[in-house]
N, C-alpha and C. Protein backbone atom coordinates (compact mmCIF):
# COMPACT_ATOMS: atom_id res chain seq x y z
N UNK A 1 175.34 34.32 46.31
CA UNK A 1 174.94 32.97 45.88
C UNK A 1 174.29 32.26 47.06
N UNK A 2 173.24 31.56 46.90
CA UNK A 2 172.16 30.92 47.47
C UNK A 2 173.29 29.49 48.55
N UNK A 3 173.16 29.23 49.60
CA UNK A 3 174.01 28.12 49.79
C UNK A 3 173.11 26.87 49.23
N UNK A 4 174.04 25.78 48.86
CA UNK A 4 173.31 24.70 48.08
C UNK A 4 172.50 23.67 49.46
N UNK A 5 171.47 23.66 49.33
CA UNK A 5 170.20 22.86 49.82
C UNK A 5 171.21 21.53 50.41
N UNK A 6 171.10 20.97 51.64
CA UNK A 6 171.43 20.08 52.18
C UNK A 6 170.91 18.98 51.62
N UNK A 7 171.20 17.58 51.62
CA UNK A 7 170.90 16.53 50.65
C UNK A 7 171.03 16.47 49.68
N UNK A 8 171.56 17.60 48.67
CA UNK A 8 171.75 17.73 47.25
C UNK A 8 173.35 18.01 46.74
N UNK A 9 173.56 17.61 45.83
CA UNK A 9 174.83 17.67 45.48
C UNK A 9 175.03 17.81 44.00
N UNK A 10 176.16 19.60 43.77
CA UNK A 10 176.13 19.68 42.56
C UNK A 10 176.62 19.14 41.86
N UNK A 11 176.47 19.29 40.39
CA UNK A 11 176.82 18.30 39.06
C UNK A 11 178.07 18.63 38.92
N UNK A 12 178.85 19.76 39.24
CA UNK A 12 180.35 19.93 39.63
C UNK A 12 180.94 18.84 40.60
N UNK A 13 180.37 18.78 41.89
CA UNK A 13 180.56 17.95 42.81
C UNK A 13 180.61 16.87 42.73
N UNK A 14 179.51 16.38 42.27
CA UNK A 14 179.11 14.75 41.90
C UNK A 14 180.23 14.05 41.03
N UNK A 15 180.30 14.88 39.67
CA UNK A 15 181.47 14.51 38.83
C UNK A 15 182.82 14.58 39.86
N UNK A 16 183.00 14.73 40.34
CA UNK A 16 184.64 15.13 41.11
C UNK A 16 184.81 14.10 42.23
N UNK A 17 183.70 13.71 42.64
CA UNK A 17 183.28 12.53 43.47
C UNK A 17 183.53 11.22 42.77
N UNK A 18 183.27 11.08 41.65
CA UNK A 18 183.30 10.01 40.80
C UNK A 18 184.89 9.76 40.55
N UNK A 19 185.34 10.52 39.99
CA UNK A 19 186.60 10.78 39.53
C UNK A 19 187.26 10.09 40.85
N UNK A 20 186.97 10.57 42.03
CA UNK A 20 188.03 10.29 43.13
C UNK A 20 187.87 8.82 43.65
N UNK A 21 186.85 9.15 43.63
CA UNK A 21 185.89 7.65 43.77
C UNK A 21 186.85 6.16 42.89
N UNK A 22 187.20 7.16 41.62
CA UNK A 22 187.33 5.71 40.54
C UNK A 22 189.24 5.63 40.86
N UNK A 23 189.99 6.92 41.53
CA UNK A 23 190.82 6.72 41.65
C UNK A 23 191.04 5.68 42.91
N UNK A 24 190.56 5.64 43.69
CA UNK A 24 190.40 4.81 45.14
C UNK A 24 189.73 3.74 44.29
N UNK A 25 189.86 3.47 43.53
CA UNK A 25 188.99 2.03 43.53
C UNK A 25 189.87 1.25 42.50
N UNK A 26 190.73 2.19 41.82
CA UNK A 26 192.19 1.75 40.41
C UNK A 26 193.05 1.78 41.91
N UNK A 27 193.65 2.64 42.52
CA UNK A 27 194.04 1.62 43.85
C UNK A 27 193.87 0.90 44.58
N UNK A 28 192.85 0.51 44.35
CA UNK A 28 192.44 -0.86 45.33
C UNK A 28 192.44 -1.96 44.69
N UNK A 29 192.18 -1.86 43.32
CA UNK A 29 191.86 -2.87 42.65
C UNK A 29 192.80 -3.17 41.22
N UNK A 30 192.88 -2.13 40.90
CA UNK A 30 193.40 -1.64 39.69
C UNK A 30 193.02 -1.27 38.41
N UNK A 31 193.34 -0.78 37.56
CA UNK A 31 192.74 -0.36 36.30
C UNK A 31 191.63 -0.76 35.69
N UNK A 32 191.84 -2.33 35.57
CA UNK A 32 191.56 -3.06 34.43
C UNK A 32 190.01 -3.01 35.37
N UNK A 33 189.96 -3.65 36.50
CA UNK A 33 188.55 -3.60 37.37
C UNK A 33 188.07 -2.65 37.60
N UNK A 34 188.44 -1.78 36.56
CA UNK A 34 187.68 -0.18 37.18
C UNK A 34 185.75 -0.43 36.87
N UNK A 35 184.78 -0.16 37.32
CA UNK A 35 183.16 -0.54 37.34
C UNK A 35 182.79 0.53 38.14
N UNK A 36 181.55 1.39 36.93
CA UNK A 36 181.08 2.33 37.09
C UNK A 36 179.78 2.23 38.13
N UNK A 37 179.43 0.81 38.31
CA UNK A 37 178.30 0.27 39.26
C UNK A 37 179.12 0.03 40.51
N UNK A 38 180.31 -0.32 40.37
CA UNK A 38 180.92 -0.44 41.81
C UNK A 38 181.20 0.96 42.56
N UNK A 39 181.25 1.54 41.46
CA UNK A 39 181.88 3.53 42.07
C UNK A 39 180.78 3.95 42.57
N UNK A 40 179.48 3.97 41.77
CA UNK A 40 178.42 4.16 42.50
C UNK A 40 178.01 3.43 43.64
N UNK A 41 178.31 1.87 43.92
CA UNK A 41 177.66 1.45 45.39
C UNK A 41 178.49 2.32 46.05
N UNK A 42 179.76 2.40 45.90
CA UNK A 42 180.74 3.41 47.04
C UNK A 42 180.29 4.26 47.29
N UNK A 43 179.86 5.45 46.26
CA UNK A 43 179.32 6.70 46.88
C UNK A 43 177.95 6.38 47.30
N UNK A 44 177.36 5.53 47.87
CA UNK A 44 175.81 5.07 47.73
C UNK A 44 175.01 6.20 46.58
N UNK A 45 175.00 5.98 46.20
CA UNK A 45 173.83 6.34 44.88
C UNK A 45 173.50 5.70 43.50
N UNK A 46 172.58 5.47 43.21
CA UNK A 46 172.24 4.80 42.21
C UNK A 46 172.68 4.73 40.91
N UNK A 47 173.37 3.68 40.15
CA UNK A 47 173.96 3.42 39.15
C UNK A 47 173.71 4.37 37.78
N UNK A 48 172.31 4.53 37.41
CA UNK A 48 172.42 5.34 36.45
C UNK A 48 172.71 6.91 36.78
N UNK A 49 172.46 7.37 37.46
CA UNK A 49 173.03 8.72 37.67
C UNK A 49 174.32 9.12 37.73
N UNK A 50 175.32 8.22 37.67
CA UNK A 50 176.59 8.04 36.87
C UNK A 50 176.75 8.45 35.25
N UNK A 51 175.89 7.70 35.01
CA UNK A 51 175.72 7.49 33.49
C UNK A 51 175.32 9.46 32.84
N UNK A 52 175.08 9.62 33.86
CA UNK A 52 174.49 11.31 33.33
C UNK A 52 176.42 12.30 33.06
N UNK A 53 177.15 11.39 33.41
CA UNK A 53 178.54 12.26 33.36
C UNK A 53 179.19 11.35 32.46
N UNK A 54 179.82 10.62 32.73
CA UNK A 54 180.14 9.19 31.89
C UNK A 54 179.17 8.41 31.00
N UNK A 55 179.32 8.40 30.06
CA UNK A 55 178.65 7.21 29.42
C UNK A 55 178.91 5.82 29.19
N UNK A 56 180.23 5.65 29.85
CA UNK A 56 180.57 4.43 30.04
C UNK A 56 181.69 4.18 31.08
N UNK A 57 181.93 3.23 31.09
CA UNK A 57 183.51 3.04 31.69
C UNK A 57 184.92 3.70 30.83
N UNK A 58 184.39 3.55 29.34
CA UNK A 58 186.21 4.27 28.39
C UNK A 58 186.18 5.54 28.99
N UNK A 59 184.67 6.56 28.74
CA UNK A 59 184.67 7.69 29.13
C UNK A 59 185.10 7.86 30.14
N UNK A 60 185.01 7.37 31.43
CA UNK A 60 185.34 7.65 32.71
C UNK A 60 187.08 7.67 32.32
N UNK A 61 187.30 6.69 32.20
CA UNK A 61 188.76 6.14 31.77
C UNK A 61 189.09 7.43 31.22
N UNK A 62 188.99 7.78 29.91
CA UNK A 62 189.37 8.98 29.13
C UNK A 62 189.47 10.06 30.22
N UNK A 63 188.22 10.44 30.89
CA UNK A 63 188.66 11.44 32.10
C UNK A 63 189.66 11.34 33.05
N UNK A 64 189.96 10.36 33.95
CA UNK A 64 190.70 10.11 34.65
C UNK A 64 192.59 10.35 33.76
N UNK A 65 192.18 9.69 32.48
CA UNK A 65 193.48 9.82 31.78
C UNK A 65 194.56 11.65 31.51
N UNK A 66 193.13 12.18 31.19
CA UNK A 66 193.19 13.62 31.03
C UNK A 66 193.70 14.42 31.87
N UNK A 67 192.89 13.48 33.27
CA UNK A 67 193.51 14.40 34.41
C UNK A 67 194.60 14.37 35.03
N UNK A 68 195.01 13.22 34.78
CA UNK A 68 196.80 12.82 35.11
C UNK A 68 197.44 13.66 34.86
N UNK A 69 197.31 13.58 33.28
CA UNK A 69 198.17 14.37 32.03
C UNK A 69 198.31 15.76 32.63
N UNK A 70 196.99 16.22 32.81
CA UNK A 70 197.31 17.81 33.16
C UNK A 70 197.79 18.11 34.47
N UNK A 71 197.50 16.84 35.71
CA UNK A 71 198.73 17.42 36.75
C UNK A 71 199.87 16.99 36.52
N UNK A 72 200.19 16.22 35.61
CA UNK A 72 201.81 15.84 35.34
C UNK A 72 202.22 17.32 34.92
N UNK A 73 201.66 17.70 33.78
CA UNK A 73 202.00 18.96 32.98
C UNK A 73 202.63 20.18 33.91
N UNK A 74 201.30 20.42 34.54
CA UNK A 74 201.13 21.27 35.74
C UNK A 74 202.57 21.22 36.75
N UNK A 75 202.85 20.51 37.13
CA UNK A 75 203.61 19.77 38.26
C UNK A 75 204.90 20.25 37.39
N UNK A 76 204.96 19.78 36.24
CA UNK A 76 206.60 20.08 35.88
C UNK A 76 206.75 21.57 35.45
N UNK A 77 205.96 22.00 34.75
CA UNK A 77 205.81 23.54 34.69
C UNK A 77 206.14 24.20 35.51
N UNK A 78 205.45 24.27 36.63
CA UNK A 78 205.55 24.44 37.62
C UNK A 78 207.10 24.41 38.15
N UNK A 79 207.47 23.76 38.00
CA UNK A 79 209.04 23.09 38.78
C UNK A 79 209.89 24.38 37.69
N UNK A 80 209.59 23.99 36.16
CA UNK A 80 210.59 24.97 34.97
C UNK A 80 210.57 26.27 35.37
N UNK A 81 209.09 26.95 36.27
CA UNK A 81 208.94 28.70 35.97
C UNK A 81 209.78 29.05 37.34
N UNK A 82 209.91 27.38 38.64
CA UNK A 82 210.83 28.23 39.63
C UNK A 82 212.19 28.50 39.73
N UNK A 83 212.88 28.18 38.47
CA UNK A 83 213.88 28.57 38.27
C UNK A 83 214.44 29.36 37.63
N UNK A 84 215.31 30.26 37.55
CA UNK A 84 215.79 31.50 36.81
C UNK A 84 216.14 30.92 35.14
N UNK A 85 215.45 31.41 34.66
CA UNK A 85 215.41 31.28 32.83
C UNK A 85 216.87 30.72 32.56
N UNK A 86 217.83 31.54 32.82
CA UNK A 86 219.09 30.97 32.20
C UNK A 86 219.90 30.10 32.80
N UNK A 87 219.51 29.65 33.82
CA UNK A 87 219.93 28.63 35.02
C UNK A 87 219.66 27.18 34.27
N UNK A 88 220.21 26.68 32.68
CA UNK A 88 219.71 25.23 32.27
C UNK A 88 219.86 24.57 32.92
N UNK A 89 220.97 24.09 33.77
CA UNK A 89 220.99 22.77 34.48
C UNK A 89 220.18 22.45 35.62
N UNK A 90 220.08 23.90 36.09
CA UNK A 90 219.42 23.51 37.45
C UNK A 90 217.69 23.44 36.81
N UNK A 91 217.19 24.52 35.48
CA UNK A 91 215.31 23.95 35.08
C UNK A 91 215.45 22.31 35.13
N UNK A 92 216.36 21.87 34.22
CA UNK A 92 216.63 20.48 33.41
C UNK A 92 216.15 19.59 34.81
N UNK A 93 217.20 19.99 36.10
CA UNK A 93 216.92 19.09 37.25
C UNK A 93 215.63 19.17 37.67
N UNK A 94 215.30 20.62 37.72
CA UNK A 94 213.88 20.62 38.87
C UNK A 94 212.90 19.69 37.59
N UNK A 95 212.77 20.17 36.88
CA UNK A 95 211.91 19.42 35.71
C UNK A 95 211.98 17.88 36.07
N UNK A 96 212.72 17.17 35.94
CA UNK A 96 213.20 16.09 36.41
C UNK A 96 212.59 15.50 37.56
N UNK A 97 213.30 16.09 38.78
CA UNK A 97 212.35 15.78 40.22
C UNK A 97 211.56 16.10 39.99
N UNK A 98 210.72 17.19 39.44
CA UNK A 98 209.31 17.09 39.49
C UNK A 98 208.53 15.88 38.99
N UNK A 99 209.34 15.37 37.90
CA UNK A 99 208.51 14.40 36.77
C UNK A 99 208.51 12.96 38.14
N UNK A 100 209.62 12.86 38.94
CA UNK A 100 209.72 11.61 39.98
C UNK A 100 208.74 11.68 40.66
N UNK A 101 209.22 12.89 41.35
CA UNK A 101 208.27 13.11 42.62
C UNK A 101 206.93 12.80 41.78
N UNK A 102 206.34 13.25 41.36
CA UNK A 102 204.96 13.55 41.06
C UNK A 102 204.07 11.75 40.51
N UNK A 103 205.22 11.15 39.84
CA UNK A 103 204.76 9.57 39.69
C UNK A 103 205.13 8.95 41.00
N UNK A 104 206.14 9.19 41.82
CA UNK A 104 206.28 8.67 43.11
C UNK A 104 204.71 8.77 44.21
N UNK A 105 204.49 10.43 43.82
CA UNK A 105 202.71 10.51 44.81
C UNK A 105 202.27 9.81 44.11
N UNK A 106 201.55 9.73 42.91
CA UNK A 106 200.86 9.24 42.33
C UNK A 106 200.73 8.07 41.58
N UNK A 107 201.58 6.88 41.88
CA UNK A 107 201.37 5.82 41.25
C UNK A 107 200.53 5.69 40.21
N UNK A 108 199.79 5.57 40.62
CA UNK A 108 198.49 4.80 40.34
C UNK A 108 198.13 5.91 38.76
N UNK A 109 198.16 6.90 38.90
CA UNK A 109 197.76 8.10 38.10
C UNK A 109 199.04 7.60 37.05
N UNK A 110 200.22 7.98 37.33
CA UNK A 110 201.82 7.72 36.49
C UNK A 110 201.40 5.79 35.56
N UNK A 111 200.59 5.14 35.90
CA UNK A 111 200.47 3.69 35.68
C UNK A 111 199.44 3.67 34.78
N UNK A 112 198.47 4.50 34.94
CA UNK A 112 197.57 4.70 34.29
C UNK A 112 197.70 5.23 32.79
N UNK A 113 198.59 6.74 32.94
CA UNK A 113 199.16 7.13 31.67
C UNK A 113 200.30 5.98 30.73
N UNK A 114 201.07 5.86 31.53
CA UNK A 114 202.48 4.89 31.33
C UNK A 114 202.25 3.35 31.28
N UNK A 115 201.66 3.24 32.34
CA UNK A 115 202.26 1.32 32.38
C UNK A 115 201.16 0.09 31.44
N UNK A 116 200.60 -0.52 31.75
CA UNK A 116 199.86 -1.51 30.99
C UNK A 116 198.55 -1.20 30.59
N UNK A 117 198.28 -1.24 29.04
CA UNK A 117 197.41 -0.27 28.62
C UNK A 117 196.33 -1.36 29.37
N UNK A 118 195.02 -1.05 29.67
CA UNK A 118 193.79 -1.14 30.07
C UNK A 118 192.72 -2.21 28.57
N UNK A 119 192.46 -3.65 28.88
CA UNK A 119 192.20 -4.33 27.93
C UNK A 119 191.05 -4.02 27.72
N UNK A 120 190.53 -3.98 25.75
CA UNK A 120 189.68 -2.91 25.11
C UNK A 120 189.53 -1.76 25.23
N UNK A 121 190.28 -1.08 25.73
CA UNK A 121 189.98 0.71 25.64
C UNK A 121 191.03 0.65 24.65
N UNK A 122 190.49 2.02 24.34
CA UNK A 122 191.63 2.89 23.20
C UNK A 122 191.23 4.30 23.82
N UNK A 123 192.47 4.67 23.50
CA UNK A 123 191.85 6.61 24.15
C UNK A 123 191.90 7.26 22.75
N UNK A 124 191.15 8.47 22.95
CA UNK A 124 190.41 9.04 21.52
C UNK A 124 191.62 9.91 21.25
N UNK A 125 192.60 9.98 20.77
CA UNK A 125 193.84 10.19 20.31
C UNK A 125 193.90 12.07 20.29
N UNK A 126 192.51 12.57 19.53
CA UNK A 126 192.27 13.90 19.71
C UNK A 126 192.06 14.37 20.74
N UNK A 127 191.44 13.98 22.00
CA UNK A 127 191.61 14.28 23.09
C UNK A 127 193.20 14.50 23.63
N UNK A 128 193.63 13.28 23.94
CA UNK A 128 195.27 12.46 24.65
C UNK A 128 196.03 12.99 24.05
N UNK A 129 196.11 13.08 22.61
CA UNK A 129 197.88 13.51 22.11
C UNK A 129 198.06 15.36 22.64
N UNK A 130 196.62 16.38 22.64
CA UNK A 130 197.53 17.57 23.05
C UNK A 130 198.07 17.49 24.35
N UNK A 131 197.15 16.95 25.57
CA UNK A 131 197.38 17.47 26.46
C UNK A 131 198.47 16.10 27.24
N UNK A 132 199.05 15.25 26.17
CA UNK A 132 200.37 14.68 26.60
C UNK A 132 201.49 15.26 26.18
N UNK A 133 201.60 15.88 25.35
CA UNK A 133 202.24 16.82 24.30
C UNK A 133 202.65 18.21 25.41
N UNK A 134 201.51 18.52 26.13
CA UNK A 134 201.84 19.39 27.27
C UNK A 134 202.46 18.99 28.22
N UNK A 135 202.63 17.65 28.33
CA UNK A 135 203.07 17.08 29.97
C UNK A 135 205.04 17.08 28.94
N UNK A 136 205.16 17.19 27.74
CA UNK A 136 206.52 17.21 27.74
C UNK A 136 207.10 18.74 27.34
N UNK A 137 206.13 19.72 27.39
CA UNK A 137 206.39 20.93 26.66
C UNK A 137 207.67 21.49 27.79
N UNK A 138 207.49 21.47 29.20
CA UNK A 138 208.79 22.04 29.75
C UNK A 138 209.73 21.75 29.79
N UNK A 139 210.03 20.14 29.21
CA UNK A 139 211.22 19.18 29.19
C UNK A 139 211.94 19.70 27.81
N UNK A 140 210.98 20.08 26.65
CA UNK A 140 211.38 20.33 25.30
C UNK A 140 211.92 22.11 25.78
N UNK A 141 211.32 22.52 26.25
CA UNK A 141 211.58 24.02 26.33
C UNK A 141 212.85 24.46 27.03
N UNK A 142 213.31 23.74 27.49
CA UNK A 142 214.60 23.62 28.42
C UNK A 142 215.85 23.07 27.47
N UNK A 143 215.04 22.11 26.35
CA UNK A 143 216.23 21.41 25.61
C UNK A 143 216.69 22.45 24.94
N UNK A 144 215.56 23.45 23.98
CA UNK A 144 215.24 24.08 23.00
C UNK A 144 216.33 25.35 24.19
N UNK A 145 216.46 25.70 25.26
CA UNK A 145 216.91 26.84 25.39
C UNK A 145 218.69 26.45 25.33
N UNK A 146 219.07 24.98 25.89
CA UNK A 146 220.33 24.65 25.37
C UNK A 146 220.75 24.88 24.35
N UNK A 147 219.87 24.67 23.23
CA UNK A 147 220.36 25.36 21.68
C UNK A 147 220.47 26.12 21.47
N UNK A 148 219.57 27.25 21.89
CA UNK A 148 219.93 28.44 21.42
C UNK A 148 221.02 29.62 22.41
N UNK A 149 221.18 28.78 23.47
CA UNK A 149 223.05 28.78 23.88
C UNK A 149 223.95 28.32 23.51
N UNK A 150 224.19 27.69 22.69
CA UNK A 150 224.73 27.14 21.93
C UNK A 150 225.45 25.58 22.71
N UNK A 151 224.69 25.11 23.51
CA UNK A 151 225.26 24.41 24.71
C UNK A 151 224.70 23.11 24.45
N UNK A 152 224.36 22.29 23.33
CA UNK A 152 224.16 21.19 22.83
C UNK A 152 225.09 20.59 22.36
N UNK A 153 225.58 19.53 22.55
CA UNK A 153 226.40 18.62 22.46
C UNK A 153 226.11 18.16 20.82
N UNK A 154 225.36 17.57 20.96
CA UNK A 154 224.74 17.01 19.54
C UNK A 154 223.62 17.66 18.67
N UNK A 155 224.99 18.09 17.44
CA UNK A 155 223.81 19.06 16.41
C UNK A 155 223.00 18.85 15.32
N UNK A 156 222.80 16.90 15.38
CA UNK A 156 222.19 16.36 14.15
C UNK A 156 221.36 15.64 14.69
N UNK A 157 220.51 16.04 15.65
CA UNK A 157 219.34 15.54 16.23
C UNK A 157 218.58 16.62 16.64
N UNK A 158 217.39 16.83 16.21
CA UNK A 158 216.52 17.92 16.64
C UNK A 158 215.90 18.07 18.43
N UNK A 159 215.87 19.11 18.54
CA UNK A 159 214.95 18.90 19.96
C UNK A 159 214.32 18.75 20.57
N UNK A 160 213.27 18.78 19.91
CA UNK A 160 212.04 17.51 20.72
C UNK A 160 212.80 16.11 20.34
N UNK A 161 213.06 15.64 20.01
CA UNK A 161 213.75 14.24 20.04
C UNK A 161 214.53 13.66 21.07
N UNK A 162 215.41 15.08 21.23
CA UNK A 162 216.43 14.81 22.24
C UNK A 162 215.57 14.91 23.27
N UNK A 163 214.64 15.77 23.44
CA UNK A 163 213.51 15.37 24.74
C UNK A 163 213.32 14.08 24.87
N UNK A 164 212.31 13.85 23.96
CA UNK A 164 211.89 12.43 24.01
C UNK A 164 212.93 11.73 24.72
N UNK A 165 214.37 11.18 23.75
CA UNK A 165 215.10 10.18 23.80
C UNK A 165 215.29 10.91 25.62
N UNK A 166 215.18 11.65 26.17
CA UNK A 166 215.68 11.99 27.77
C UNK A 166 214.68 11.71 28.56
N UNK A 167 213.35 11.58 28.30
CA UNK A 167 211.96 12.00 29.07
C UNK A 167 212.51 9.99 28.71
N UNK A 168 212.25 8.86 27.61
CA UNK A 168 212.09 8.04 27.88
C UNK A 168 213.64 7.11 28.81
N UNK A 169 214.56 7.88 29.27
CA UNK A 169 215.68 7.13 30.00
C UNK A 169 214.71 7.72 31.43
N UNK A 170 214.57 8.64 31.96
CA UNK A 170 213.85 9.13 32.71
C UNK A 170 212.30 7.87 33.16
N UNK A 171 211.53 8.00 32.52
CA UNK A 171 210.23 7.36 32.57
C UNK A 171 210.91 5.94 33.02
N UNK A 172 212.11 5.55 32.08
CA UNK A 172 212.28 3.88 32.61
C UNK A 172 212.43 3.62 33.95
N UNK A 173 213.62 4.63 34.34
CA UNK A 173 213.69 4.33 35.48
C UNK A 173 212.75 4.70 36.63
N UNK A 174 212.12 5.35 36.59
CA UNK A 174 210.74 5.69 37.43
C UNK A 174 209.72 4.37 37.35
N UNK A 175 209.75 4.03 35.98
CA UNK A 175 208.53 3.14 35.69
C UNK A 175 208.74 1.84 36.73
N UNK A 176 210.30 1.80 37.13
CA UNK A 176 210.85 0.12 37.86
C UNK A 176 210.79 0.80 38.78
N UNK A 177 211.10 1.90 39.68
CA UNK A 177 210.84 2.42 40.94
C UNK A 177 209.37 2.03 41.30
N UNK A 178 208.97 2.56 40.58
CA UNK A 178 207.25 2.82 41.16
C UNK A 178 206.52 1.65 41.44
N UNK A 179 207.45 0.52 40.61
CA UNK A 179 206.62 -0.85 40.57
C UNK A 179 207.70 -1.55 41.47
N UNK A 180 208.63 -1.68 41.85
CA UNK A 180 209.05 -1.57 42.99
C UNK A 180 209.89 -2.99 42.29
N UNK A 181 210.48 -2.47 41.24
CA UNK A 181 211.32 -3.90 40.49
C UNK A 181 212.56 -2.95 40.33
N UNK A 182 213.14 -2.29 41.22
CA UNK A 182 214.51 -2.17 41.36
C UNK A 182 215.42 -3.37 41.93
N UNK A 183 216.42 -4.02 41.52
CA UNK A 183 217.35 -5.15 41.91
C UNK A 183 217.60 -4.69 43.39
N UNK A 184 217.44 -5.82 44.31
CA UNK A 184 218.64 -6.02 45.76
C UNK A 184 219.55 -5.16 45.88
N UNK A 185 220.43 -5.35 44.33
CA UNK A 185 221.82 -4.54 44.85
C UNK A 185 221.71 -2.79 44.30
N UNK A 186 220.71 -2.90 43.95
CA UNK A 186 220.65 -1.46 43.58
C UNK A 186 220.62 -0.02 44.47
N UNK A 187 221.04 1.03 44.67
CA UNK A 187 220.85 2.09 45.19
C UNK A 187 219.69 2.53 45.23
N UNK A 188 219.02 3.61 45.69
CA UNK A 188 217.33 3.96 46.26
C UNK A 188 217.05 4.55 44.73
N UNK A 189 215.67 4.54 44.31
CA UNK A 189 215.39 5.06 43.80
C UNK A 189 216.08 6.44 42.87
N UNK A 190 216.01 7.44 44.26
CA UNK A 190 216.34 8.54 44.19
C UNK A 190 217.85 8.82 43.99
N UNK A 191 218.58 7.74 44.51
CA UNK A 191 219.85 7.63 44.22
C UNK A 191 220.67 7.62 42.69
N UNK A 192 220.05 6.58 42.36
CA UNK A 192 219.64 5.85 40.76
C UNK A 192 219.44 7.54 39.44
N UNK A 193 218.23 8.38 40.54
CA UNK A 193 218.22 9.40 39.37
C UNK A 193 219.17 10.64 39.30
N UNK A 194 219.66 10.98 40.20
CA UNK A 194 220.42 11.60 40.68
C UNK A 194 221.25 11.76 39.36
N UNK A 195 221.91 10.14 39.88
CA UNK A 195 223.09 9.68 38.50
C UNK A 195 222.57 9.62 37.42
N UNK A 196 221.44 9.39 36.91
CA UNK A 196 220.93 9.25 35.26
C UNK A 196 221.00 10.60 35.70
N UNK A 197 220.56 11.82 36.14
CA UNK A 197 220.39 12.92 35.44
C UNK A 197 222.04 13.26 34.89
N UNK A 198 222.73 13.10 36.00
CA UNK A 198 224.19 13.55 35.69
C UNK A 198 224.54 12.82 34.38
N UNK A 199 224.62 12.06 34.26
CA UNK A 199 224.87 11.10 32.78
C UNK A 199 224.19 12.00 31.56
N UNK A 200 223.05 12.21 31.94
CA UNK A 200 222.04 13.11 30.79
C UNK A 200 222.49 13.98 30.49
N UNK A 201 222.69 15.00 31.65
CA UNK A 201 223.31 16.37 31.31
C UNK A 201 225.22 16.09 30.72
N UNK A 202 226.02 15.27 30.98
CA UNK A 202 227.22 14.81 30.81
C UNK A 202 227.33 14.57 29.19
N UNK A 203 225.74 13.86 28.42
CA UNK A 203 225.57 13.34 27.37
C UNK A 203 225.10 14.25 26.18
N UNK A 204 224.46 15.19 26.83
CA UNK A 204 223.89 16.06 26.05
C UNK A 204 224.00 17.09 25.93
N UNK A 205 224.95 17.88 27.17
CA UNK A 205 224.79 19.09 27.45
C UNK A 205 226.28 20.14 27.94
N UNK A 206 226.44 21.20 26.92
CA UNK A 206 227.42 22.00 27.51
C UNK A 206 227.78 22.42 28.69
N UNK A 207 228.93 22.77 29.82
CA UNK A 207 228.39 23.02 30.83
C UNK A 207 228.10 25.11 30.49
């Protein structure tokens, strides 16, 4: 392969530039001020040549949204395959820290998916619902293997549910970490989850 011509920059590149571009600029500014003319003065280059990847600001938005999703996904997956299959408590945990840790790096990304939707956007639902659906598949797959150990506490609630109802005690308390509305008298963050996980697994789960 030819090396790429100095002064030029590919349409792989450029897009990935933007993207990072718009994340540094939802941290600086935040969501709602996200401006596809401001991303471009940053990278100096001219406003419509943006427009050749994005067609607007939702689009950009929609991308940026996508890409959360799939390192959230990624990130907890990740955490489920390093643990030995029949080891539930300890996937359940790493799954867990992963889901912290990973909104702890990423604010801004975790705020974007989660916290205050962005005024006039809507995300195109066919896009967003699979690949959020993926960001809970290792949380469900872990519930789903408690059952079929027979190590579920509660047998009149299905299991993606019981995900859910665990992924949203989880999300709360991350969501007040991250925004940094934990009380005075409260323990660290990390302290805080420690104990919700123990409660979780205490609530739901055989040992």
């Amino acid at each position: 392969m030819s090396p790429r011509p100095k002064g030029r920059t590919s349409k792989s590149d450029l897009r990935e530039r933007i993207i990072d571009a718009a994340w540094t600029q939802i941290a600086r500014e935040g969501a709602p001020a996200l401006s596809l003319r401001a991303i471009a003065r940053d990278l100096g280059i001219a406003a419509p040549s943006i427009y050749n990847y994005f067609v607007d600001r939702d689009a950009l938005v929609t991308a940026l949204i996508l890409e959360a999703y799939e390192s959230l996904a990624s990130h907890q997956n990740a955490a489920n395959d390093a643990v030995p299959f029949q080891n539930l408590h300890a996937r359940l945990a790493s799954i867990g820290n992963a889901y912290r840790d990973w909104a702890v790096t990423y604010p801004q990304r975790y705020l974007l998916i989660f916290g205050t939707p962005i005024p006039g956007y809507v995300a195109p639902l066919e896009a967003v619902v699979p690949i959020a659906a993926r960001s809970l598949s290792a949380l469900i797959s872990v519930v789903e293997s408690y059952h079929l150990a027979g190590r579920l506490k509660i047998d009149d609630i299905d299991t993606q549910t019981i995900a859910v109802l665990i992924w949203t005690r989880v999300h709360g308390l991350v969501l007040v970490e991250i925004t940094n509305n934990l009380p005075p008298i409260s323990p660290s963050g990390s302290q805080l989850f420690e104990i919700e996980f123990r409660l979780i697994i205490d609530q739901f789960f055989m040992e």
